[in-house]
N, C-alpha and C. Protein backbone atom coordinates (compact mmCIF):
# COMPACT_ATOMS: atom_id res chain seq x y z
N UNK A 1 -13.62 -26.76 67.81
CA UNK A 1 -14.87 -27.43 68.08
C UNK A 1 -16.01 -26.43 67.88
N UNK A 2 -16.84 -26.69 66.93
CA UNK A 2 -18.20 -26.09 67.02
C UNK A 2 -19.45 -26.31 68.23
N UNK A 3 -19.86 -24.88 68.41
CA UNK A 3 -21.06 -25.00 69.35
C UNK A 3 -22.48 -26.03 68.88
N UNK A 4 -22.90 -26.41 69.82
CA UNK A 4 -23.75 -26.81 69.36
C UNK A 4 -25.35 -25.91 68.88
N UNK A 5 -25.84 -26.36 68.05
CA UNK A 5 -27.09 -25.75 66.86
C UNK A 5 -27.75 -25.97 67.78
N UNK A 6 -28.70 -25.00 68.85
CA UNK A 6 -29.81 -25.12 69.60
C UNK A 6 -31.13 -24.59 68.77
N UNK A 7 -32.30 -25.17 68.00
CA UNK A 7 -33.60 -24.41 67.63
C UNK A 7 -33.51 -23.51 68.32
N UNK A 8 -34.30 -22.18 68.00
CA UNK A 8 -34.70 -21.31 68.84
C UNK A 8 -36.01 -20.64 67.78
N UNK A 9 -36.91 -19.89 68.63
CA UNK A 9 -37.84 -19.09 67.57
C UNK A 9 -37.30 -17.28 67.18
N UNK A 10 -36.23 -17.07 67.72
CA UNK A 10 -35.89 -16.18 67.27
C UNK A 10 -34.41 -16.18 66.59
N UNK A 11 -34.35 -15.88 65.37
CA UNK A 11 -33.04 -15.57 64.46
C UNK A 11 -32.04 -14.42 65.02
N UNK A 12 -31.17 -14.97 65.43
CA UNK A 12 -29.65 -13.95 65.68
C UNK A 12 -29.02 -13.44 64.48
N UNK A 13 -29.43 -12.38 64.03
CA UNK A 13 -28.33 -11.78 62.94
C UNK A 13 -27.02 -12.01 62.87
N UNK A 14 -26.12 -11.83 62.07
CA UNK A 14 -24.47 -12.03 62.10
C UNK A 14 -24.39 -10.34 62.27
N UNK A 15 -23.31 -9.88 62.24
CA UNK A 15 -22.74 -8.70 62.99
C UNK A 15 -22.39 -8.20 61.41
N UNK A 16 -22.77 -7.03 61.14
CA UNK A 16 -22.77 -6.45 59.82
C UNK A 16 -21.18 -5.95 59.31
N UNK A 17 -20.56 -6.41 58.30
CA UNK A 17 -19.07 -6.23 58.14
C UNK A 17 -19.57 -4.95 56.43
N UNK A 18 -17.80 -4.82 56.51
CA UNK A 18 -17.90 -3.50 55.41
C UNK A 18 -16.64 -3.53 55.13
N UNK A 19 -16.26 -3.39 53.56
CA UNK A 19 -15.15 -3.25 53.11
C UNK A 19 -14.33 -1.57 52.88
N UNK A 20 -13.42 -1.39 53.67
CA UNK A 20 -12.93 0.14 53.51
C UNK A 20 -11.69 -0.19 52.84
N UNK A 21 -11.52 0.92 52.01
CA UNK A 21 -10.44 0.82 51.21
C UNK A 21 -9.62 2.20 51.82
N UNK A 22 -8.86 2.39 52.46
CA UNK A 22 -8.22 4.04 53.04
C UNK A 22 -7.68 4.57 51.32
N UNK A 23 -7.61 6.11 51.12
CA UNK A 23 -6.97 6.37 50.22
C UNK A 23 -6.55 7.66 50.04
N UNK A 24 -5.00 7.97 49.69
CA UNK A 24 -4.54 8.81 50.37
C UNK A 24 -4.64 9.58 48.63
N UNK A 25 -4.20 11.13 49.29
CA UNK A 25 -4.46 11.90 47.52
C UNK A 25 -3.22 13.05 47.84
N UNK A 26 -2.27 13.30 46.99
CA UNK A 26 -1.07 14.18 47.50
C UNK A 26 -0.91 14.65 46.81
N UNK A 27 -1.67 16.71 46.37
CA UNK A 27 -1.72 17.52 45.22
C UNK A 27 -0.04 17.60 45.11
N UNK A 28 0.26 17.91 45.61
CA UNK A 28 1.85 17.97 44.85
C UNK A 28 2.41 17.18 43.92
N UNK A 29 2.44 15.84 44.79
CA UNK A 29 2.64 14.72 43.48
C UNK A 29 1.75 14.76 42.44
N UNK A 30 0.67 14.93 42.28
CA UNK A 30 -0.56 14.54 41.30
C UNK A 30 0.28 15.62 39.96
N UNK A 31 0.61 17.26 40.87
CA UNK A 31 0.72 18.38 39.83
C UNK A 31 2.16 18.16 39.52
N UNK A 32 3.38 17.12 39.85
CA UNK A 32 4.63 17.34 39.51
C UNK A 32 4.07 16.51 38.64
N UNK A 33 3.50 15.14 38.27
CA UNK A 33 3.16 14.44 37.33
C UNK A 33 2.81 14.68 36.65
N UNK A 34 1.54 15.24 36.57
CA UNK A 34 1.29 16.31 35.53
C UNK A 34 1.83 16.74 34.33
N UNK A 35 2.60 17.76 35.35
CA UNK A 35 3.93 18.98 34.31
C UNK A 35 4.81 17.87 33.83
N UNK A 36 5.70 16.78 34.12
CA UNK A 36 6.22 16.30 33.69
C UNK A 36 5.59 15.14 32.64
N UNK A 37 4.65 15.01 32.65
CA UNK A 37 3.80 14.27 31.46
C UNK A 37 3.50 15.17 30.54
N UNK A 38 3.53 16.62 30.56
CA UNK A 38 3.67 18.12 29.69
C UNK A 38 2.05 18.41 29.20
N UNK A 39 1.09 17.93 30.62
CA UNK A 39 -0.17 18.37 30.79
C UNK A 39 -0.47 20.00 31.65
N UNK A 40 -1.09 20.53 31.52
CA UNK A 40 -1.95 21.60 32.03
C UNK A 40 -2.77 21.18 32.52
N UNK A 41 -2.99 21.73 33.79
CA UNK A 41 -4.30 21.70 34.34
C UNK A 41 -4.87 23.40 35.03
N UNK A 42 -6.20 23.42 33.78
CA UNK A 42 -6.80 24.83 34.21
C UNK A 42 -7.92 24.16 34.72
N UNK A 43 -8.12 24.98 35.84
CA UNK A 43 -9.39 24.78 36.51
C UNK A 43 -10.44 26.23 36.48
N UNK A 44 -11.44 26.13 35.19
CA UNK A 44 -12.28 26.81 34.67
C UNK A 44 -13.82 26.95 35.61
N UNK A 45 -14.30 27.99 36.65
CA UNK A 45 -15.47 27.90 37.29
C UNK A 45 -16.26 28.64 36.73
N UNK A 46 -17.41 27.54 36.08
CA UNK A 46 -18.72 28.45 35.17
C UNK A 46 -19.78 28.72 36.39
N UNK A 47 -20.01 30.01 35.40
CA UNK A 47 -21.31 30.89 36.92
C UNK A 47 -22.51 30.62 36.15
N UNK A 48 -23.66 29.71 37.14
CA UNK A 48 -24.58 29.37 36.93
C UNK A 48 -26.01 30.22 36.83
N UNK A 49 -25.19 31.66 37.19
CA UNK A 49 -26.68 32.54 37.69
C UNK A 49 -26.98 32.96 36.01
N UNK A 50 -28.14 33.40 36.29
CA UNK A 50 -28.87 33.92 34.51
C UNK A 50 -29.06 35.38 34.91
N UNK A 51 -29.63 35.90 33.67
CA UNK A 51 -29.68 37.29 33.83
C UNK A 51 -30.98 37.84 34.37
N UNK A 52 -31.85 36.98 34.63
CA UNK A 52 -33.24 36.82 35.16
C UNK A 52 -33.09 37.41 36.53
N UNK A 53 -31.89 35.98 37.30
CA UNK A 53 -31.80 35.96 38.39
C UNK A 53 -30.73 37.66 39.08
N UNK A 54 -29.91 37.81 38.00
CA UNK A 54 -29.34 39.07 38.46
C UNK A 54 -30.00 40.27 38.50
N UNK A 55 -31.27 40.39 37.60
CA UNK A 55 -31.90 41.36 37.56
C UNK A 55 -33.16 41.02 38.82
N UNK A 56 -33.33 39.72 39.20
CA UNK A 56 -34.37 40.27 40.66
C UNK A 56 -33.07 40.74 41.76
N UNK A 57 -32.13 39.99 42.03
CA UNK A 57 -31.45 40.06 43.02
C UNK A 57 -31.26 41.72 43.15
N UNK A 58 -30.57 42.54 41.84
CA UNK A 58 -30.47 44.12 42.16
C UNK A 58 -31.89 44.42 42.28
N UNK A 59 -33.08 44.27 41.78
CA UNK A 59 -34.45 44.73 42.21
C UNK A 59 -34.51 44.48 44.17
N UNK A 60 -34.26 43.64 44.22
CA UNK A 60 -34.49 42.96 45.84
C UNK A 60 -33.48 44.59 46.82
N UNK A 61 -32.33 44.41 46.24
CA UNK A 61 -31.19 45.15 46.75
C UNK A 61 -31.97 46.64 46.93
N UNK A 62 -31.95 47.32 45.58
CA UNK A 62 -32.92 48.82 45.64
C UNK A 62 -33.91 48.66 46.97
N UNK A 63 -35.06 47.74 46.85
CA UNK A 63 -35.92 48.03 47.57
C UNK A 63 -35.42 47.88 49.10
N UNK A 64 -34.35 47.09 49.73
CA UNK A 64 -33.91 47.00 51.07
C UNK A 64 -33.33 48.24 51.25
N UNK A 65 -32.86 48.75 50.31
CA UNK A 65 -32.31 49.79 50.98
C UNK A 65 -33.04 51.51 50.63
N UNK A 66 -34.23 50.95 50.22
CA UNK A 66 -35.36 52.12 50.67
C UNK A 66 -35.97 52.00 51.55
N UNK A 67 -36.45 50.68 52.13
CA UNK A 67 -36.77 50.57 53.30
C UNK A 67 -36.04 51.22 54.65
N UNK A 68 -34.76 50.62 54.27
CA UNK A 68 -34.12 51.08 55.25
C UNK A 68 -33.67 52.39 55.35
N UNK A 69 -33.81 53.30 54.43
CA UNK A 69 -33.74 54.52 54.72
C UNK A 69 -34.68 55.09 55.23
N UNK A 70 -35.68 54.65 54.47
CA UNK A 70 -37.15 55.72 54.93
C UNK A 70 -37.60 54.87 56.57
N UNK A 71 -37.05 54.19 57.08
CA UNK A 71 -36.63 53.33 58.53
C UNK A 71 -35.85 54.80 59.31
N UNK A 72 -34.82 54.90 58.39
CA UNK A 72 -33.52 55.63 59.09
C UNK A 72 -34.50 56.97 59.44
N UNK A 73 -35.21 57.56 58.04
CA UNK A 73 -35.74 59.17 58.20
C UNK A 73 -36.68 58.83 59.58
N UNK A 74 -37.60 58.34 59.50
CA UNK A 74 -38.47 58.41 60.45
C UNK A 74 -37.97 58.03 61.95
N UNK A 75 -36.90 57.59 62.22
CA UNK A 75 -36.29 57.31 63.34
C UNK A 75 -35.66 59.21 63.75
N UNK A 76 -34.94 59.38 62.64
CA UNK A 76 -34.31 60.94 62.79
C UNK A 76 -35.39 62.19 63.11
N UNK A 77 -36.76 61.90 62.62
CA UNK A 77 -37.01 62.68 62.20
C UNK A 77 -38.19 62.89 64.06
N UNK A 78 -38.04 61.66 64.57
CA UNK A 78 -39.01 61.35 65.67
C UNK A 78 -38.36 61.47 66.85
């Protein structure tokens, strides 16, 4: 039996639903499949830094650690 449809001036939303799918991932199996399909898998990590960026980073490096020496002398020296 349905409720009965009362007017009202305010709208009741429905209750917000969502579809989940669970999904499971099992490197072992993935890599026995693999080899037995007589695939390789290399996993190649390209380095994004430039030579711009390596040359401030050692500039940055030098100067912290003049600071911090001429830090160190004047501590020794006082």
């Amino acid at each position: 039996m349905r409720t009965p449809i009362i007017p009202s001036f305010f709208k009741t939303s429905k209750a917000k639903s969502f579809s989940f799918k669970p999904r499971y991932y099992n490197e072992q199996k993935e890599r026995i499949e693999a080899l037995m399909k007589g695939e390789e898998k290399n996993i190649r990590f390209k380095i994004s830094r430039t030579k711009k960026e390596e040359k401030g980073r050692g500039i940055k490096i030098i100067l912290l650690i003049i600071i911090l020496s001429l830090l160190a002398y004047t501590f020794i020296i006082n």
